[in-house]
C-alpha atoms as a PDB file:
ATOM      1  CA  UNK A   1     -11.960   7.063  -9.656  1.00  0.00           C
ATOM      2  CA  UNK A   2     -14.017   9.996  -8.527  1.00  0.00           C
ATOM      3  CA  UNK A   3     -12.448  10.265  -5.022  1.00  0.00           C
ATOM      4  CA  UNK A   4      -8.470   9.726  -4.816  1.00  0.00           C
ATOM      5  CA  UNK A   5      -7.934  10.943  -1.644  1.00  0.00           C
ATOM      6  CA  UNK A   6     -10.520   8.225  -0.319  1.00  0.00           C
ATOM      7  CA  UNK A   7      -8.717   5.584  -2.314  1.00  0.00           C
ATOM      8  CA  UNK A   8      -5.393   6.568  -0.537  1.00  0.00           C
ATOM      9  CA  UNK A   9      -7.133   6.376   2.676  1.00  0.00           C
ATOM     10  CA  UNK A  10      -8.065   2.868   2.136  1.00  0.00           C
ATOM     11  CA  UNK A  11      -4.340   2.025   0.972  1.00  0.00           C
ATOM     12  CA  UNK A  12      -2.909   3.578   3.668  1.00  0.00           C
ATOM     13  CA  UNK A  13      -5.259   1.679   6.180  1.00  0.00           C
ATOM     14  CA  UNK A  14      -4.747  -1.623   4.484  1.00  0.00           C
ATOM     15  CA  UNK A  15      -0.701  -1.031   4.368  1.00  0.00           C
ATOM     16  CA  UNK A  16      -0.600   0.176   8.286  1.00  0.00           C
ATOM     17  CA  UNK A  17      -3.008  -2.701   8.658  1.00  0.00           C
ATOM     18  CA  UNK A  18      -0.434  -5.287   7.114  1.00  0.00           C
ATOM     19  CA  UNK A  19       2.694  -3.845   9.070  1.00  0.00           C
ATOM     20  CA  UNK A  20       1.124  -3.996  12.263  1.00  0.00           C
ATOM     21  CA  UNK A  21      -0.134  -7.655  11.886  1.00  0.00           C
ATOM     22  CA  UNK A  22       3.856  -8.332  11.180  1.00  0.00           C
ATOM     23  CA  UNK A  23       4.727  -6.578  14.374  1.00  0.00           C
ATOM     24  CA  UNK A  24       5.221  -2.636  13.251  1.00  0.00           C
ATOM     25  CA  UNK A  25       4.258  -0.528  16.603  1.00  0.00           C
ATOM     26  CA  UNK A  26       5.206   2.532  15.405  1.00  0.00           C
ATOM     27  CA  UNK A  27       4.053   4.528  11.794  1.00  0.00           C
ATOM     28  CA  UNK A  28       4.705   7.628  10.041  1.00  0.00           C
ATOM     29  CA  UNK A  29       2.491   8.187   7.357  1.00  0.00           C
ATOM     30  CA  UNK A  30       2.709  11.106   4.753  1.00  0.00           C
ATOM     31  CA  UNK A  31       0.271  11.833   2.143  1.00  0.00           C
ATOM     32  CA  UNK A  32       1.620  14.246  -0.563  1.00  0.00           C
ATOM     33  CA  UNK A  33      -1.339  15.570  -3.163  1.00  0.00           C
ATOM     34  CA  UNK A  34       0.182  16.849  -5.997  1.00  0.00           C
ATOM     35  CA  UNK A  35      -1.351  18.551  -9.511  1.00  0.00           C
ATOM     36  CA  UNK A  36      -1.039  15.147 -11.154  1.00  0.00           C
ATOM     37  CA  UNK A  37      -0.526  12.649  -8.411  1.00  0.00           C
ATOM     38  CA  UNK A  38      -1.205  11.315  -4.731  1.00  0.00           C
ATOM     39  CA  UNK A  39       1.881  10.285  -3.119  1.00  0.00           C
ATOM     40  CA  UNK A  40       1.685   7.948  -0.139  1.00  0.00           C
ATOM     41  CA  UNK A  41       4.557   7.063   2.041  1.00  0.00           C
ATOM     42  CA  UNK A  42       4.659   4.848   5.011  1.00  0.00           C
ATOM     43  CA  UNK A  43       7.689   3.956   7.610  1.00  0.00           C
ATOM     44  CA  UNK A  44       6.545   1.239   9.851  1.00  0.00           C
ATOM     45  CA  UNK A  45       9.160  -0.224  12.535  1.00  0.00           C
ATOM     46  CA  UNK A  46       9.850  -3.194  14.395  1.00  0.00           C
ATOM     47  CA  UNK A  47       8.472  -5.160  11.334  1.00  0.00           C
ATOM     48  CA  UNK A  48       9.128  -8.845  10.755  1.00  0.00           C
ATOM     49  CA  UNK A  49       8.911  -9.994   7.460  1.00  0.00           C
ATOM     50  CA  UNK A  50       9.985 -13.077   6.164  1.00  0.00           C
ATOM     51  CA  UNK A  51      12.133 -13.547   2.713  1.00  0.00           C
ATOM     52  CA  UNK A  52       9.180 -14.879   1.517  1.00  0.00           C
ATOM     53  CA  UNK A  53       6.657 -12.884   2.974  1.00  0.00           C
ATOM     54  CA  UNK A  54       8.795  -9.569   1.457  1.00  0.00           C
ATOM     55  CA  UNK A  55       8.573 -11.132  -2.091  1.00  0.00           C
ATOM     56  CA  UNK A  56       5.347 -11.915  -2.459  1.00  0.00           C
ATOM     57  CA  UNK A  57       4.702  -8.009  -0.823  1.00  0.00           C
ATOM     58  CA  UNK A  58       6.727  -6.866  -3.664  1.00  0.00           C
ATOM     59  CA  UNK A  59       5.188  -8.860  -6.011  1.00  0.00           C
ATOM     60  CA  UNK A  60       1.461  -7.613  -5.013  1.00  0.00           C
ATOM     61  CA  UNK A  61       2.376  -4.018  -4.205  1.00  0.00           C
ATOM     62  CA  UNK A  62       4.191  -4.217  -7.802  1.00  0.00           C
ATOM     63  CA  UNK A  63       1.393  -5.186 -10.033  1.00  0.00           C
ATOM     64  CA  UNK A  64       1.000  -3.188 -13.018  1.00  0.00           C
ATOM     65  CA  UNK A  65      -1.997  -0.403 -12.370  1.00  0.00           C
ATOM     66  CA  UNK A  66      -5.738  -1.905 -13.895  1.00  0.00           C
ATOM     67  CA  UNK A  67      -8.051   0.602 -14.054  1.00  0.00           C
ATOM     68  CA  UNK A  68     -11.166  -1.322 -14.852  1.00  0.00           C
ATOM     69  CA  UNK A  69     -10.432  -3.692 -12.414  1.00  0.00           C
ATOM     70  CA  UNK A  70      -9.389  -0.875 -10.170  1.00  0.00           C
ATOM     71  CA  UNK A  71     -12.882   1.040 -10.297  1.00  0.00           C
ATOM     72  CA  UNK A  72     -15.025  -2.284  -9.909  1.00  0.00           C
ATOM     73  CA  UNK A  73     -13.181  -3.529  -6.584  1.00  0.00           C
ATOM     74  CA  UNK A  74     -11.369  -0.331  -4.740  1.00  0.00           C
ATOM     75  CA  UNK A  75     -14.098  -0.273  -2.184  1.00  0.00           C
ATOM     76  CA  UNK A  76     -13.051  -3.998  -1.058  1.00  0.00           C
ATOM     77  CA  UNK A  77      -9.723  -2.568  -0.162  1.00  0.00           C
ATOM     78  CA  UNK A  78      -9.107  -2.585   3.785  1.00  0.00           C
ATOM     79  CA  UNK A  79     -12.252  -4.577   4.711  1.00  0.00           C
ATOM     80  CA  UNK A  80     -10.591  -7.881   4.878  1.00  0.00           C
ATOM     81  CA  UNK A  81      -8.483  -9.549   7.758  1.00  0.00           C
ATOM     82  CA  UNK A  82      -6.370 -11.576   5.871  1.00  0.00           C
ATOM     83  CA  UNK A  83      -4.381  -8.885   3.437  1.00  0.00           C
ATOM     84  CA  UNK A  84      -5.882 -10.669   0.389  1.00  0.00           C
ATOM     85  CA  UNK A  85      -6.447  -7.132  -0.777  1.00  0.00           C
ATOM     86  CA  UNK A  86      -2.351  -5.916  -1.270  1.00  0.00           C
ATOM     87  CA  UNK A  87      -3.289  -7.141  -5.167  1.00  0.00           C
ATOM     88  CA  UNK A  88      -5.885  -4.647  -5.298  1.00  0.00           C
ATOM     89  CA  UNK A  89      -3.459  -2.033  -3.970  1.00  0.00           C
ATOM     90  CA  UNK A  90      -1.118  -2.813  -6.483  1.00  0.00           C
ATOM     91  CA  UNK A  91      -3.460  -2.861  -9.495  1.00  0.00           C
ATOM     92  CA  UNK A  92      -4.486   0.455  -7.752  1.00  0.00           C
ATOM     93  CA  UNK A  93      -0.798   2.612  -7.933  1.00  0.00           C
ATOM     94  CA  UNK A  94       1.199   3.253 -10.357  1.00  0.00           C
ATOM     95  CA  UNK A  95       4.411   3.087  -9.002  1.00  0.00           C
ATOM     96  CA  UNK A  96       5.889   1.496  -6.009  1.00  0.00           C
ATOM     97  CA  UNK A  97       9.002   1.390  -4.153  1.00  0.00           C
ATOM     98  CA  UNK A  98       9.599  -1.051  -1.245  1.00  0.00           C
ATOM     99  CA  UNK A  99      12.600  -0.921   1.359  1.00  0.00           C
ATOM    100  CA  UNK A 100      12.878  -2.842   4.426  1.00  0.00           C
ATOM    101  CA  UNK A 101      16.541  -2.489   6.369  1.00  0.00           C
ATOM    102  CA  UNK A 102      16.582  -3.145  10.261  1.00  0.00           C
ATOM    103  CA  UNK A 103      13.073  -4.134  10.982  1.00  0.00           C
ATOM    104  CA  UNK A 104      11.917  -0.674   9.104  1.00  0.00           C
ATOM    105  CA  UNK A 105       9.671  -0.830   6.244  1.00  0.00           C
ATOM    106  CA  UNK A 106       9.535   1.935   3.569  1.00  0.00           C
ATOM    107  CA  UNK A 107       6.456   2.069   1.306  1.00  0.00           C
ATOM    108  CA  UNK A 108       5.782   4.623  -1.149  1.00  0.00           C
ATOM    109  CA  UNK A 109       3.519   4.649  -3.797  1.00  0.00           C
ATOM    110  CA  UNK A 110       2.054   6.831  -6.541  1.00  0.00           C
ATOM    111  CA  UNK A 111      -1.511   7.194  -8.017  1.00  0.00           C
ATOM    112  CA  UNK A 112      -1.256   9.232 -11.375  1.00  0.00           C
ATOM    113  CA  UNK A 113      -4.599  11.099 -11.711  1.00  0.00           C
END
C-alpha cells in the first residue's frame, strides 16, 4: 500500500457511511498516525443495530488482514451503497475492536505499516 492515509480515508468513509445508514446522526472521528501504525477510531450515536446485524459487523470488521487481496481491491472500498465492502475493511486492518452500549458505536482499528 503506497498511500495509508488514503486507505484510512476510504475506511473511515465506508464506516461513517454504514453508521449513518443504521441511523448514527452524530460522529467523532480520530485518526492517530503513528511510526508504525494508523489508528482510526469512530463514535457514531443514535445507531440501531440489530443482534444480527452487530455479528456479522464483527465478523467482517474482524477478518484476518490479506495483503494481496488488500492491494488488488482497496480502491473498491467506499464506492458501493450496499456495505458489501466491510470485508474489504477487515482484510484491510489489523486489529479491530467493536463496542456498541446505548445506541453508541465504538470502532477502532489498526493498520500496521
Amino acid at each position: 500500500m503506497k498511500n495509508n492515509l488514503e486507505m484510512a480515508l476510504k475506511i473511515s468513509s465506508e464506516l461513517i457511511k454504514y453508521c449513518h445508514h443504521h441511523g448514527a446522526t452524530y460522529f467523532d472521528t480520530k485518526l492517530i498516525e503513528g511510526s508504525d501504525a494508523l489508528t482510526l477510531i469512530i463514535h457514531s450515536y443514535h445507531v440501531e443495530l440489530s443482534d444480527f446485524q452487530m455479528e456479522n459487523l464483527v465478523k467482517n470488521l474482524k477478518a484476518p488482514r490479506q495483503g494481496d487481496v488488500e492491494n488488488d481491491y482497496w480502491e473498491l472500498i467506499g464506492d458501493s451503497e450496499d456495505f458489501s465492502e466491510l470485508m474489504l475493511v477487515g482484510i484491510s486492518c489489523d486489529e479491530a475492536e467493536i463496542e456498541f452500549n446505548d445506541n453508541v458505536i465504538t470502532l477502532k482499528l489498526i493498520r500496521k505499516y
